[in-house]
N, C-alpha and C. Protein backbone atom coordinates (compact mmCIF):
# COMPACT_ATOMS: atom_id res chain seq x y z
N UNK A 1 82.09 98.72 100.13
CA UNK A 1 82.95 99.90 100.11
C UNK A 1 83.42 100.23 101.53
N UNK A 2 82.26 100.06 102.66
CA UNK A 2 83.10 100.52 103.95
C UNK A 2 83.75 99.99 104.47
N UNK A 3 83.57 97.86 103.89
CA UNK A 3 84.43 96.55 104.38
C UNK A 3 86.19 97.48 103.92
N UNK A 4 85.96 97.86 103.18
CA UNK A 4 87.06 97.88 102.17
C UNK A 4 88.00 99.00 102.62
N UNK A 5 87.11 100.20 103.15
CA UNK A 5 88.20 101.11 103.55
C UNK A 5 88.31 100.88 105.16
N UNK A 6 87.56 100.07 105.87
CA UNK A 6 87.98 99.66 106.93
C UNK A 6 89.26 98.15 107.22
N UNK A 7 89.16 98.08 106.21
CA UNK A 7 90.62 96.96 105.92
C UNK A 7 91.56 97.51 105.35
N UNK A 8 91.54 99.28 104.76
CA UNK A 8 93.11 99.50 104.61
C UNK A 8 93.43 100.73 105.62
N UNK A 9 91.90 101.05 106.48
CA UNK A 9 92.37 101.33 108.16
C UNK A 9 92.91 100.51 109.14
N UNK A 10 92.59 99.38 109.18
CA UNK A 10 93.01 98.30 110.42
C UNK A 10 94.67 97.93 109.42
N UNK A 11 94.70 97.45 107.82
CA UNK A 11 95.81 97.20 108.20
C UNK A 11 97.21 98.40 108.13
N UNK A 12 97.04 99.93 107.50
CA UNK A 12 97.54 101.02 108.51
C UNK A 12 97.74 101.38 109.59
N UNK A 13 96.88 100.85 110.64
CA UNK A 13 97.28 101.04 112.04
C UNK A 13 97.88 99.51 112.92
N UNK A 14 97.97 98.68 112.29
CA UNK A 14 98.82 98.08 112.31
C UNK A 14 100.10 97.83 112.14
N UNK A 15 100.64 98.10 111.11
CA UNK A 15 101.80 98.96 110.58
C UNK A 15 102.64 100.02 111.12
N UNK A 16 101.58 100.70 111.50
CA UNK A 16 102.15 101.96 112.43
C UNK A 16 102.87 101.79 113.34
N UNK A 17 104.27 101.80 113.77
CA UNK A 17 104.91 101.91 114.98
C UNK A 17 105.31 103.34 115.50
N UNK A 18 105.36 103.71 116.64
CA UNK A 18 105.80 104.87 117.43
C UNK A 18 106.27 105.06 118.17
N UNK A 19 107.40 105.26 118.48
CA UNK A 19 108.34 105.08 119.67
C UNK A 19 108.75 106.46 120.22
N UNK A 20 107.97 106.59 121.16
CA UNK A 20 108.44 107.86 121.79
C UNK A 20 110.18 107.97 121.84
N UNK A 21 110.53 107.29 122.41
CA UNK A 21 111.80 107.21 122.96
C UNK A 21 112.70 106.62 122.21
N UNK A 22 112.44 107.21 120.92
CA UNK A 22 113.47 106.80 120.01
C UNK A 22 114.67 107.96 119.34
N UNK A 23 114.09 109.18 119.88
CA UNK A 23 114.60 110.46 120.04
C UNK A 23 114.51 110.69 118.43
N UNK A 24 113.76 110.71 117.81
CA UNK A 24 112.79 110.69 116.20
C UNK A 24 111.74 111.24 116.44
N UNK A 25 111.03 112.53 116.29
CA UNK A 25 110.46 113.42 116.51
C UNK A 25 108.90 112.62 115.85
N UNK A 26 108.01 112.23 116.61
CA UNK A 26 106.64 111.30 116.53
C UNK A 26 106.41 111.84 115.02
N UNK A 27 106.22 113.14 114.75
CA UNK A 27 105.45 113.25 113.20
C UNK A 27 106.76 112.93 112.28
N UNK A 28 107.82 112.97 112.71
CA UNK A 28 108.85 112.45 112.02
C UNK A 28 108.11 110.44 110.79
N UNK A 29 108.46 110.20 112.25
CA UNK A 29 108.06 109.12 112.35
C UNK A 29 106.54 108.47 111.47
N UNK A 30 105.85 109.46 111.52
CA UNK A 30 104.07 108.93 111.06
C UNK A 30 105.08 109.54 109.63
N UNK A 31 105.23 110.48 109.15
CA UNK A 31 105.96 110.79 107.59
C UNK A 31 106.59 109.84 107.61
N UNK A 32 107.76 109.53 107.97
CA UNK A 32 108.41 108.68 106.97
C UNK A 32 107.36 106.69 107.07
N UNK A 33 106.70 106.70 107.79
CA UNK A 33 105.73 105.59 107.47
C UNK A 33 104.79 105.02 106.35
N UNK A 34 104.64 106.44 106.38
CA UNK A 34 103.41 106.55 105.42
C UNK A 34 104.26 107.07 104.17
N UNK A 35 104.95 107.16 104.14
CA UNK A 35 106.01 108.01 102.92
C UNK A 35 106.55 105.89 102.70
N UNK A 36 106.88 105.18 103.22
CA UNK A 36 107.56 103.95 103.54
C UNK A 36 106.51 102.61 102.31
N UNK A 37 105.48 103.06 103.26
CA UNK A 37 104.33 102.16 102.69
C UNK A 37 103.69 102.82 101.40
N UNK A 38 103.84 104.01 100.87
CA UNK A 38 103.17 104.13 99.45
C UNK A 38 104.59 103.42 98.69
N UNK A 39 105.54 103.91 98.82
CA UNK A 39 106.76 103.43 98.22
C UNK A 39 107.11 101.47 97.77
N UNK A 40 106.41 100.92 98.79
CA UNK A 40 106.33 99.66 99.08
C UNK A 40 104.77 99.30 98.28
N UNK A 41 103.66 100.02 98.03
CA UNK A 41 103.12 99.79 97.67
C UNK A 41 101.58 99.32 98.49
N UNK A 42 102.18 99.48 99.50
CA UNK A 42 101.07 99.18 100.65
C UNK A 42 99.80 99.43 101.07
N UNK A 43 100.37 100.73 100.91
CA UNK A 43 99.23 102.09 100.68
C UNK A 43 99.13 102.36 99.02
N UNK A 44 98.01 102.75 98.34
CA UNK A 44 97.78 102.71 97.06
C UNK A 44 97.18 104.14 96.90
N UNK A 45 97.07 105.27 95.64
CA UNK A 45 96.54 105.98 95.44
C UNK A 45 95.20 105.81 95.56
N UNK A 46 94.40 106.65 96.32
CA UNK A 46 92.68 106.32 96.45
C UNK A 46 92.54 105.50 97.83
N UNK A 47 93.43 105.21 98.54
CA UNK A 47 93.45 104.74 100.06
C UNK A 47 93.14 105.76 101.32
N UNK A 48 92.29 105.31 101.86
CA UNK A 48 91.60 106.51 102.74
C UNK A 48 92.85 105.99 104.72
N UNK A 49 93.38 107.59 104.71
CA UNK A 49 93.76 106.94 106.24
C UNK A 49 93.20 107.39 107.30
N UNK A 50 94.07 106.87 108.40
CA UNK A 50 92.94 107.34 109.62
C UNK A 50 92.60 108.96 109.53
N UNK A 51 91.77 108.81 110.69
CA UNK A 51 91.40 110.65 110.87
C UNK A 51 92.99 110.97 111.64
N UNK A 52 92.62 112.00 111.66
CA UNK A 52 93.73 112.66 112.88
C UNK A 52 93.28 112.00 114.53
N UNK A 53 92.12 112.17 114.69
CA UNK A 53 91.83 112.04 115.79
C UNK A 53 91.95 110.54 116.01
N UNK A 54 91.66 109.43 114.97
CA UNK A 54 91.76 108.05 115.46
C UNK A 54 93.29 107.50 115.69
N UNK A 55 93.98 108.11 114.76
CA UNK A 55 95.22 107.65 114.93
C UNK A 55 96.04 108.74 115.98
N UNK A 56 95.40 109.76 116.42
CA UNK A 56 96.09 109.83 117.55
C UNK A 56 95.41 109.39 118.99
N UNK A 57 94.31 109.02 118.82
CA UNK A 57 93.63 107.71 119.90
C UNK A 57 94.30 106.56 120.22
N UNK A 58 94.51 106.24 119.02
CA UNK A 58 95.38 104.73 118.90
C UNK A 58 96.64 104.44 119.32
N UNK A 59 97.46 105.76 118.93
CA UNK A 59 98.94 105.06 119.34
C UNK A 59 98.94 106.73 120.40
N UNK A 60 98.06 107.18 121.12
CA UNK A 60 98.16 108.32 122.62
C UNK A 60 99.23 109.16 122.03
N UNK A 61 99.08 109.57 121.27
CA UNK A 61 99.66 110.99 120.49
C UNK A 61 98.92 112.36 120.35
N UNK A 62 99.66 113.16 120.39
CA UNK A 62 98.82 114.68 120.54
C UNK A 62 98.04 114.85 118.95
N UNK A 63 97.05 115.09 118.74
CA UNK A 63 96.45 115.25 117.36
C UNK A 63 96.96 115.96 116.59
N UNK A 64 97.80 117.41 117.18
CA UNK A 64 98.55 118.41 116.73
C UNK A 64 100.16 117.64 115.60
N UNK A 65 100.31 116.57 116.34
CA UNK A 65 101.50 115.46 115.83
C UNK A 65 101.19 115.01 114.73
N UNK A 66 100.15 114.38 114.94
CA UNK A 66 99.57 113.95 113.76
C UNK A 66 99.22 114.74 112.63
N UNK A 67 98.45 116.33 112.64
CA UNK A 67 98.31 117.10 111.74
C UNK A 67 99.48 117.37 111.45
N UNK A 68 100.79 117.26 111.71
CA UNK A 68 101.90 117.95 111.61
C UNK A 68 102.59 117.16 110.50
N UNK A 69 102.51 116.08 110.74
CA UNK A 69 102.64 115.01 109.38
C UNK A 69 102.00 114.41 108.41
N UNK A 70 100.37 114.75 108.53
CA UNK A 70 99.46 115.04 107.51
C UNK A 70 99.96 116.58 106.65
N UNK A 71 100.26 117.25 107.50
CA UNK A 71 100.05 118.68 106.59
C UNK A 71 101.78 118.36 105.80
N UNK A 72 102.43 117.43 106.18
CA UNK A 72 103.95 117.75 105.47
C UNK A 72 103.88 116.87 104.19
N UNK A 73 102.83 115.48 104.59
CA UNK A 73 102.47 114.94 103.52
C UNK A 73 101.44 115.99 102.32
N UNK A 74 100.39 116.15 103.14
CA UNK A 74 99.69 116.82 101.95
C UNK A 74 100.92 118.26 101.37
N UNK A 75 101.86 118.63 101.72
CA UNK A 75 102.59 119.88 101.11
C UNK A 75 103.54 118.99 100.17
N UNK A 76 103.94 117.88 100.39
CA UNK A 76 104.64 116.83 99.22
C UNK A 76 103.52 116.62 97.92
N UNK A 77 102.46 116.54 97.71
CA UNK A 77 101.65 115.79 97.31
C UNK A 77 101.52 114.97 97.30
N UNK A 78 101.92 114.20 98.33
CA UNK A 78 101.25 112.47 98.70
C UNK A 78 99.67 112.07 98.78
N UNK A 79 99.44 113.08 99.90
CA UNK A 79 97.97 112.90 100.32
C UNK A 79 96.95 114.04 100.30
N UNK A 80 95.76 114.51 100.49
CA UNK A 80 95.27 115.29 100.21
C UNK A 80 93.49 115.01 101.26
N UNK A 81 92.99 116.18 101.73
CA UNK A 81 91.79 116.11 102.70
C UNK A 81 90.55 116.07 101.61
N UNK A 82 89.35 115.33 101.61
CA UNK A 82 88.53 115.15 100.65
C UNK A 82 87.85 115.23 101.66
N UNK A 83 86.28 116.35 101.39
CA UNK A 83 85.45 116.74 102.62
C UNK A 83 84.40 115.83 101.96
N UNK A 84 84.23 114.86 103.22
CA UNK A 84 83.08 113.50 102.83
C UNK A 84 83.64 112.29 102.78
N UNK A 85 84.88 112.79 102.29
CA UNK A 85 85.78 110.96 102.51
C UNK A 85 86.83 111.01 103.71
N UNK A 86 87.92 111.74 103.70
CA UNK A 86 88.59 111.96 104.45
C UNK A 86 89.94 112.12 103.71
N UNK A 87 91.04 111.66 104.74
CA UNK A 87 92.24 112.13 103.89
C UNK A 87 92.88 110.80 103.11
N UNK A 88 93.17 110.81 102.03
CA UNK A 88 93.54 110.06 100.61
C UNK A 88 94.40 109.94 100.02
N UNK A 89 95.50 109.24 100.15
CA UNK A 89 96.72 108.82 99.28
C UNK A 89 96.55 109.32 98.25
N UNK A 90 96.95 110.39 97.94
CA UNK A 90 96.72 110.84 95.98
C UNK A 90 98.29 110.40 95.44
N UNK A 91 99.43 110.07 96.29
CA UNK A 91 100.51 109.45 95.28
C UNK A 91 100.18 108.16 94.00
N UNK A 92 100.57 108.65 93.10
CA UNK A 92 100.24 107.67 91.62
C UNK A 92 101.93 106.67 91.33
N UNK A 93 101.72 106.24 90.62
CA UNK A 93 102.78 105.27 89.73
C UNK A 93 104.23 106.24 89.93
N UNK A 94 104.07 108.11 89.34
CA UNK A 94 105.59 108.29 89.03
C UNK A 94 106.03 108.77 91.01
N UNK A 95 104.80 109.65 91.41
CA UNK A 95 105.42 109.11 93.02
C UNK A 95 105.91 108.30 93.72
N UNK A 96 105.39 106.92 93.17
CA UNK A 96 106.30 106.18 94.20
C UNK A 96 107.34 105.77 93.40
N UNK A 97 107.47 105.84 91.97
CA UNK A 97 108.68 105.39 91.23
C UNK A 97 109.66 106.44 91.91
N UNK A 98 109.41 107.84 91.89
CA UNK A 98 110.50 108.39 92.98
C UNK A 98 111.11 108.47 94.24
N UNK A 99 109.87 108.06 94.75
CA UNK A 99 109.74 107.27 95.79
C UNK A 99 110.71 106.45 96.15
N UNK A 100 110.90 105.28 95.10
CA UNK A 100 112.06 104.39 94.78
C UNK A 100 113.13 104.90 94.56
N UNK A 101 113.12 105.72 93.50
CA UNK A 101 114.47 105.82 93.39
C UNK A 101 115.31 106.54 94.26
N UNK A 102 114.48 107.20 94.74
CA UNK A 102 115.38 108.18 95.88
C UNK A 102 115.82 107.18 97.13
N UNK A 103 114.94 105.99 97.30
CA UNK A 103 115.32 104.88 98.37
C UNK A 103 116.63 104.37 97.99
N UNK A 104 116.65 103.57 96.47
CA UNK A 104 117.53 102.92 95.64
C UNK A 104 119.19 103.69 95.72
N UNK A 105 119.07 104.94 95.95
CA UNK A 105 120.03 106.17 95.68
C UNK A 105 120.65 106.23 96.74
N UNK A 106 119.87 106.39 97.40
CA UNK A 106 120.54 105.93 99.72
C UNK A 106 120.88 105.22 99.40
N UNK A 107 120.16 103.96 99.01
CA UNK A 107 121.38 102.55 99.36
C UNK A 107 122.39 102.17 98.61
N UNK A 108 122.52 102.99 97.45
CA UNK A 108 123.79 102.70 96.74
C UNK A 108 124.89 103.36 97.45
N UNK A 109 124.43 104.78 97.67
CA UNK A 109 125.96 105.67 98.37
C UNK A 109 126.19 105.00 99.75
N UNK A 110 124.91 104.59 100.03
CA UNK A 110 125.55 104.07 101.81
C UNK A 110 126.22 102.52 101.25
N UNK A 111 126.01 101.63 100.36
CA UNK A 111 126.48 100.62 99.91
C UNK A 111 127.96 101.28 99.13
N UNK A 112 128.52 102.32 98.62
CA UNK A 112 129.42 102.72 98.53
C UNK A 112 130.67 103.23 99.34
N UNK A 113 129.86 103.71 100.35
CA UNK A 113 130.77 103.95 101.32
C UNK A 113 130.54 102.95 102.29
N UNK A 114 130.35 101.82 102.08
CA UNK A 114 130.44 100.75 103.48
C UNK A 114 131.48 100.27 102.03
N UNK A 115 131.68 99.95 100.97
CA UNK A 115 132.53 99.32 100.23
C UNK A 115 134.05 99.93 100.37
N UNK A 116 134.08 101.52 100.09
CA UNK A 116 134.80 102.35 100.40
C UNK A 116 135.46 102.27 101.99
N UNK A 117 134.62 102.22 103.03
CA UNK A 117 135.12 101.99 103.72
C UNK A 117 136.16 100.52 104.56
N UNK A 118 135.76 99.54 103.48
CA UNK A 118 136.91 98.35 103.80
C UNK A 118 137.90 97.98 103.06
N UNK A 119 138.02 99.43 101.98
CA UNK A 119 139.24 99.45 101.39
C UNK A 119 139.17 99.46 99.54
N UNK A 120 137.71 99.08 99.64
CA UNK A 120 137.38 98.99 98.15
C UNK A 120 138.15 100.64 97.05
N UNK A 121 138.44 100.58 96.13
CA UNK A 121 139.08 101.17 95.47
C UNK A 121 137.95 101.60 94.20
N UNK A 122 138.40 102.60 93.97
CA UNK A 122 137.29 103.83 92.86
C UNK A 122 137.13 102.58 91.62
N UNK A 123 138.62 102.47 91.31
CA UNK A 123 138.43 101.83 89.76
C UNK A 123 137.77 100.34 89.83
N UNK A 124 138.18 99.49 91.20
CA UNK A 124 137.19 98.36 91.43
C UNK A 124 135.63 98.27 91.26
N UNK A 125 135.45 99.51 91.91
CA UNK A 125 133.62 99.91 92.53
C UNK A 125 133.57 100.13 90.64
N UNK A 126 134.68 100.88 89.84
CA UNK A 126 133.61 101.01 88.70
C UNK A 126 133.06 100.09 87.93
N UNK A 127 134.37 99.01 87.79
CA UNK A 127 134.59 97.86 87.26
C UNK A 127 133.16 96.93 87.70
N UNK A 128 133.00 97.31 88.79
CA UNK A 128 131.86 96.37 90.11
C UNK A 128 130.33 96.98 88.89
N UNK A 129 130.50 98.15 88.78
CA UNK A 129 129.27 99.36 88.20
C UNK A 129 129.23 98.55 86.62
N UNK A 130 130.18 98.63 86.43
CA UNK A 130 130.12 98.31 84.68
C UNK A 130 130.10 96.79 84.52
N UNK A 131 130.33 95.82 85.01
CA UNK A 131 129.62 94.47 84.95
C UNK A 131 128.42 94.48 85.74
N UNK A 132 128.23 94.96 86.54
CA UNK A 132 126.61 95.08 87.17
C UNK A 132 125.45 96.22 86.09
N UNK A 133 125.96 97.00 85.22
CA UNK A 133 124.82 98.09 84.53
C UNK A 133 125.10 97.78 83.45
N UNK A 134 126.52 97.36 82.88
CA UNK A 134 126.82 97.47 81.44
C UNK A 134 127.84 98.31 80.73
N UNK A 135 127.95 98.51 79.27
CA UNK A 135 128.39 99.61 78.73
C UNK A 135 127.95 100.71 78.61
N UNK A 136 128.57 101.48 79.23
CA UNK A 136 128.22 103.20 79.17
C UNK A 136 126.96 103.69 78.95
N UNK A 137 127.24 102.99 77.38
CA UNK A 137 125.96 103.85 76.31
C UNK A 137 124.49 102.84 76.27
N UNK A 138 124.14 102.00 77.81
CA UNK A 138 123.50 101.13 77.63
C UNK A 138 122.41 101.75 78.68
């Protein structure tokens, strides 16, 4: 059991990138990561992550940063503090299916307007929609 949650600590902080100087506000950054990897599947419901204090050891971040994107996760219901285990991926199956789809949803409108933008035309893109999904009522 401790092999186990110490292998989905090492490979979480691996994963983790932080770029100060990316002008992306650090807890920005730890949210949408960890928001990235349940979505991907990476992270699993019942996955224990770092403390506050290790992962702001690790990548020299203020701990306050780190609570700041623990507490935005735990106010989503992603994750949640368990006194004795620590803090815990509680996202399930329909979380990250939204997860998805809300990803899937960006990349269609930004795939719409990069189409839109080289000239593509409404009734083409639908034509594009309706041999790619089907009939209407499908």
């Amino acid at each position: 059991m401790i092999q186990a949650i110490q292998e989905v600590l090492s490979r979480f902080m691996l994963q983790l990138r932080v770029d100060p100087h990316s002008g992306i506000p650090i807890y920005l950054q730890i949210l949408s990561t960890i928001k990235d990897q349940i979505e991907h599947g990476v992270l699993r419901q019942g996955d224990t992550l770092p403390t506050v204090r290790q992962l702001a050891t690790e990548h020299r971040i203020a701990p306050n940063t780190v609570m700041k994107a623990y507490s935005e996760l735990q106010r989503e219901g992603l994750i949640e503090s368990r006194p004795g285990v620590g803090t815990v991926i509680t996202a399930g199956g329909m979380v990250q299916q939204d997860l998805q789809l809300n990803s899937a949803i960006q990349n269609f409108k930004d795939a719409t307007l990069r189409l839109r933008g080289i000239g593509m035309k409404r009734a083409a893109l639908q034509d594009l929609l309706h041999d790619t999904y089907g009939p209407e009522d499908a």
